[in-house]
C-alpha atoms as a PDB file:
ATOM      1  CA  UNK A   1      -0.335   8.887 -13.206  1.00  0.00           C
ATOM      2  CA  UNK A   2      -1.957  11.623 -10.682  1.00  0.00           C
ATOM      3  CA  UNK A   3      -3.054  10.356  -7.946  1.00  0.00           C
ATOM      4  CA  UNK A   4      -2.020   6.672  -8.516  1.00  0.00           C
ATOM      5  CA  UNK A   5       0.940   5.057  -6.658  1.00  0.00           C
ATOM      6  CA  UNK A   6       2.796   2.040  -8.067  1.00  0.00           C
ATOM      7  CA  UNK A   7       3.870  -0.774  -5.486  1.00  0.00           C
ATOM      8  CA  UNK A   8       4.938  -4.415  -5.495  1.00  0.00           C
ATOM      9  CA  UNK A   9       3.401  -7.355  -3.823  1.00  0.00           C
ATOM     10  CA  UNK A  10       5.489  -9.457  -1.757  1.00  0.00           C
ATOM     11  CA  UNK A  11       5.740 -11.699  -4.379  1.00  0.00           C
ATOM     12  CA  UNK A  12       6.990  -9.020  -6.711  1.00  0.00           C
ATOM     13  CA  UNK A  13       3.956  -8.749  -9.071  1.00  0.00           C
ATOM     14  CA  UNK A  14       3.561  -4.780  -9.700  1.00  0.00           C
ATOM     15  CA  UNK A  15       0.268  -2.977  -8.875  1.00  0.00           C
ATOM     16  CA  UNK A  16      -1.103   0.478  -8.623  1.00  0.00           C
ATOM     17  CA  UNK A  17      -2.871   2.066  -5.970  1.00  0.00           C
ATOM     18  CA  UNK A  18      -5.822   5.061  -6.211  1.00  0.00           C
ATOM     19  CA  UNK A  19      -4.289   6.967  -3.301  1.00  0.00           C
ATOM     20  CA  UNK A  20      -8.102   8.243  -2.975  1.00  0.00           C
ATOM     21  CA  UNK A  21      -9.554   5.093  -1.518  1.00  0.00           C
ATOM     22  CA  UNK A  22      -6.957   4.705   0.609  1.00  0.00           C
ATOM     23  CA  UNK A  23      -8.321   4.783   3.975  1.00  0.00           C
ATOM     24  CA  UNK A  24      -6.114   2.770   6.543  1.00  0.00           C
ATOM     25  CA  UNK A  25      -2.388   1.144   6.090  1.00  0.00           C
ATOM     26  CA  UNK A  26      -0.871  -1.179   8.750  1.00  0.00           C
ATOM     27  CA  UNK A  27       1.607  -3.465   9.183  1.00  0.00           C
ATOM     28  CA  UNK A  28       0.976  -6.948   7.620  1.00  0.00           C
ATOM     29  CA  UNK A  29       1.241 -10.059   9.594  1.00  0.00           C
ATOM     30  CA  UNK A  30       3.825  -8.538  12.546  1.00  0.00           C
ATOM     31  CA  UNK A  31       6.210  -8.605   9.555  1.00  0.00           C
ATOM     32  CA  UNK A  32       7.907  -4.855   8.397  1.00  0.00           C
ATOM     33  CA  UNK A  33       8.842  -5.956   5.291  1.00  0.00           C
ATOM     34  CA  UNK A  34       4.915  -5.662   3.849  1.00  0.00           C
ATOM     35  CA  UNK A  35       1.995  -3.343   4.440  1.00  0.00           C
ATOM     36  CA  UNK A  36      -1.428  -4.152   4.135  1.00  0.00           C
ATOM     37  CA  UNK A  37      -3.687  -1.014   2.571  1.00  0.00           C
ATOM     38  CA  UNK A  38      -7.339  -0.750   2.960  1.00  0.00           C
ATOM     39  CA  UNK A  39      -9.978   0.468   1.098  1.00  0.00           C
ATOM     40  CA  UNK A  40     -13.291   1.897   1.577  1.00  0.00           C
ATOM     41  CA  UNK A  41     -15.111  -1.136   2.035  1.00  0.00           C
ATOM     42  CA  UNK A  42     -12.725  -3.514   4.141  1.00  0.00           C
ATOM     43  CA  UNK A  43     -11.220  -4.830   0.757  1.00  0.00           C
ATOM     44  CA  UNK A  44      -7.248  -4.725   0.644  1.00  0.00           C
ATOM     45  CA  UNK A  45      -4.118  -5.481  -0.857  1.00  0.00           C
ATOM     46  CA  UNK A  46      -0.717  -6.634   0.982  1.00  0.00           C
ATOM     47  CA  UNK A  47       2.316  -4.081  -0.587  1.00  0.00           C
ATOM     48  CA  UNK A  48       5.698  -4.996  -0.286  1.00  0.00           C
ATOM     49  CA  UNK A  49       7.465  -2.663   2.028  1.00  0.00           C
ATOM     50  CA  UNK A  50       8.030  -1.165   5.365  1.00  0.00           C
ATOM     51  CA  UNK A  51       5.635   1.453   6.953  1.00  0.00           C
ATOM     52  CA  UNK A  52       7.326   4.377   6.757  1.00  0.00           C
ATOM     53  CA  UNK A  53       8.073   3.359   3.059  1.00  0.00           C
ATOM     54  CA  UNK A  54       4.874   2.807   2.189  1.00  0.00           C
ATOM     55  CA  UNK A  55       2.678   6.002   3.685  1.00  0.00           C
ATOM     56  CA  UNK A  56       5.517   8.411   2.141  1.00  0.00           C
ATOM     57  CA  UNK A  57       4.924   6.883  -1.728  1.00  0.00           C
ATOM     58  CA  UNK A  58       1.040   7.516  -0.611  1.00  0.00           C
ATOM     59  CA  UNK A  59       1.795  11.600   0.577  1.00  0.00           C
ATOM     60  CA  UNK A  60       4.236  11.939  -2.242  1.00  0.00           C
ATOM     61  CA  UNK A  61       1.545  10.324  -4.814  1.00  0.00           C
END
């Protein structure tokens, strides 16, 4: 799956991100256990996980 990246939600639900409309990830909620990831048009999706966890599944993807 090029340039897709497969995550959790907090919850534990899987889901799979196009690392091409990624444009911003940040911290979720003051919490470091979940990251939130926005799109291109303000829409996002909270990804269980810390930061640093999070951007280097998106540069590896």
């Amino acid at each position: 799956m090029n340039g897709y990246v497969k995550f959790q939600t907090p919850e534990g639900e899987p889901i799979v991100i196009n690392i091409d409309r990624v444009n911003v990830v940040r911290r979720y909620r003051g919490g470091d256990d979940a990251c939130a990831v926005n799109f291109e048009k303000g829409n996002f999706v909270v990804v269980a996980g810390s930061l640093d966890v999070v951007m280097r599944a998106l540069a590896e993807g």
